[in-house]
Protein backbone atom coordinates (compact mmCIF):
# COMPACT_ATOMS: atom_id res chain seq x y z
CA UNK A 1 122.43 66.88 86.61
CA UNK A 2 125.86 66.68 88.01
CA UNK A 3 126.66 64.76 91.01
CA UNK A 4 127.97 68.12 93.49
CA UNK A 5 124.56 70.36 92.00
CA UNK A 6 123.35 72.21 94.71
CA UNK A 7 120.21 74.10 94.50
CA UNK A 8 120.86 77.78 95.78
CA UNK A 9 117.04 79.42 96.98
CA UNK A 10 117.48 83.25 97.52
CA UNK A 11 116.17 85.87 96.38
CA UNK A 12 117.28 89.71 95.63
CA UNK A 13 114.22 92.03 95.07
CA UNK A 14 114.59 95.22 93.75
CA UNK A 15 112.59 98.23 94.24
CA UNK A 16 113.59 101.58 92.67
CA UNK A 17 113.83 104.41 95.52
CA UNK A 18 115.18 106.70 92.92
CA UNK A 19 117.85 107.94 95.66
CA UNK A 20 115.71 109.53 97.81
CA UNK A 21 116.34 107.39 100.84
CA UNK A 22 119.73 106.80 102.83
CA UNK A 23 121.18 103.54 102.87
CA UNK A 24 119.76 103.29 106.26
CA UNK A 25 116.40 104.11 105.24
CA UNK A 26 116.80 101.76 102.99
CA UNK A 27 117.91 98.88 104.79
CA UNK A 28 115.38 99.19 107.58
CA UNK A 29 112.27 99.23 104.84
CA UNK A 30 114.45 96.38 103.18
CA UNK A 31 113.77 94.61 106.89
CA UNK A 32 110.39 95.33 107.26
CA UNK A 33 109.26 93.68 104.24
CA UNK A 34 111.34 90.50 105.04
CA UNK A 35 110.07 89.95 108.34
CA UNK A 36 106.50 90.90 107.10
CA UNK A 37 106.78 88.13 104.59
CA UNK A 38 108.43 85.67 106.86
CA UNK A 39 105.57 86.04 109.44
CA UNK A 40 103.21 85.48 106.38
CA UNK A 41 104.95 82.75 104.98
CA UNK A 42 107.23 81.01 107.91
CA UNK A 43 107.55 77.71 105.84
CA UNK A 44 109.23 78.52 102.76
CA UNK A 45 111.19 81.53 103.79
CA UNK A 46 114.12 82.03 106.50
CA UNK A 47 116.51 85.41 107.49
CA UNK A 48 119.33 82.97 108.15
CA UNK A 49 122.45 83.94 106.58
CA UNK A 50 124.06 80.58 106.82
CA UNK A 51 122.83 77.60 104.05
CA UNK A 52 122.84 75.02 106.55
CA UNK A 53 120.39 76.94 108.90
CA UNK A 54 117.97 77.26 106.38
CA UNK A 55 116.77 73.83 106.38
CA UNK A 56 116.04 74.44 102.30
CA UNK A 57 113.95 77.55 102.82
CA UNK A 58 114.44 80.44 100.76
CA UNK A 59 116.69 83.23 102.21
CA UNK A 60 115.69 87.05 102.27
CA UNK A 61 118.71 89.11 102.72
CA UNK A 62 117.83 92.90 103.69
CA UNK A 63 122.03 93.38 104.72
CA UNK A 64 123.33 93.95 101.17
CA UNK A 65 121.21 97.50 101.38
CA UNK A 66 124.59 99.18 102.27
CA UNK A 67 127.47 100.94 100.80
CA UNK A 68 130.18 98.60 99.05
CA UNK A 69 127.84 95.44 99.10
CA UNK A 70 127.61 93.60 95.75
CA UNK A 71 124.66 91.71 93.74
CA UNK A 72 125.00 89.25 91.59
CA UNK A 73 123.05 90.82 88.24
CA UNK A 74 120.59 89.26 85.80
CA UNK A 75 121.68 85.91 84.41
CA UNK A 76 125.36 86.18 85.56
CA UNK A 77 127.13 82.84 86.91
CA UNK A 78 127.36 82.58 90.33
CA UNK A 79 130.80 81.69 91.76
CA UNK A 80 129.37 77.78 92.88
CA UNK A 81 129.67 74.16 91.63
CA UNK A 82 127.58 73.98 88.34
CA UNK A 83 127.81 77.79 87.50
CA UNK A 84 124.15 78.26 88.77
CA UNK A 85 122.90 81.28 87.21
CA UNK A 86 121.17 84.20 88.73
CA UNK A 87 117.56 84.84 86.96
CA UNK A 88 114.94 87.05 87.26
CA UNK A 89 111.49 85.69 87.70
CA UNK A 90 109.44 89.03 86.60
């Protein structure tokens, strides 16, 4: 493993609403299930945006439910040292 490798933990879930919710709609059930799993799980997950708040814990980000906001797809690089690469676990 190269010397600069840093492990990125986050995750993007994605649940089909087949358009028939705003963005806003969208973003505040996207914020509900975060904080519902970050109450159930406090020690592996965080809603920090910055890395070095997270203390290693995995990030949920409900923000990039909004017009304009990108995601990186399935198994493209990410822009990092080492060219991590964005997977799906399911």
């Amino acid at each position: 493993m190269p010397q600069n490798f840093r492990f990125y933990l986050d995750a993007h879930i994605y649940i089909p609403l087949e358009g028939k919710y705003t963005c806003q709609q969208s973003q505040l059930f996207a914020n509900i299930i975060v904080r519902i799993v970050r109450k159930q799980i406090p020690d592996y997950t965080s809603l920090e945006w910055s890395i070095a708040a997270r203390n290693g814990k995995m990030y949920f980000d409900f923000l990039q439910n909004r017009p304009g906001a990108i995601i990186a797809g399935p198994y493209s690089l990410r822009p990092k040292p080492g060219a991590t690469v964005s997977t799906p676990l399911i």
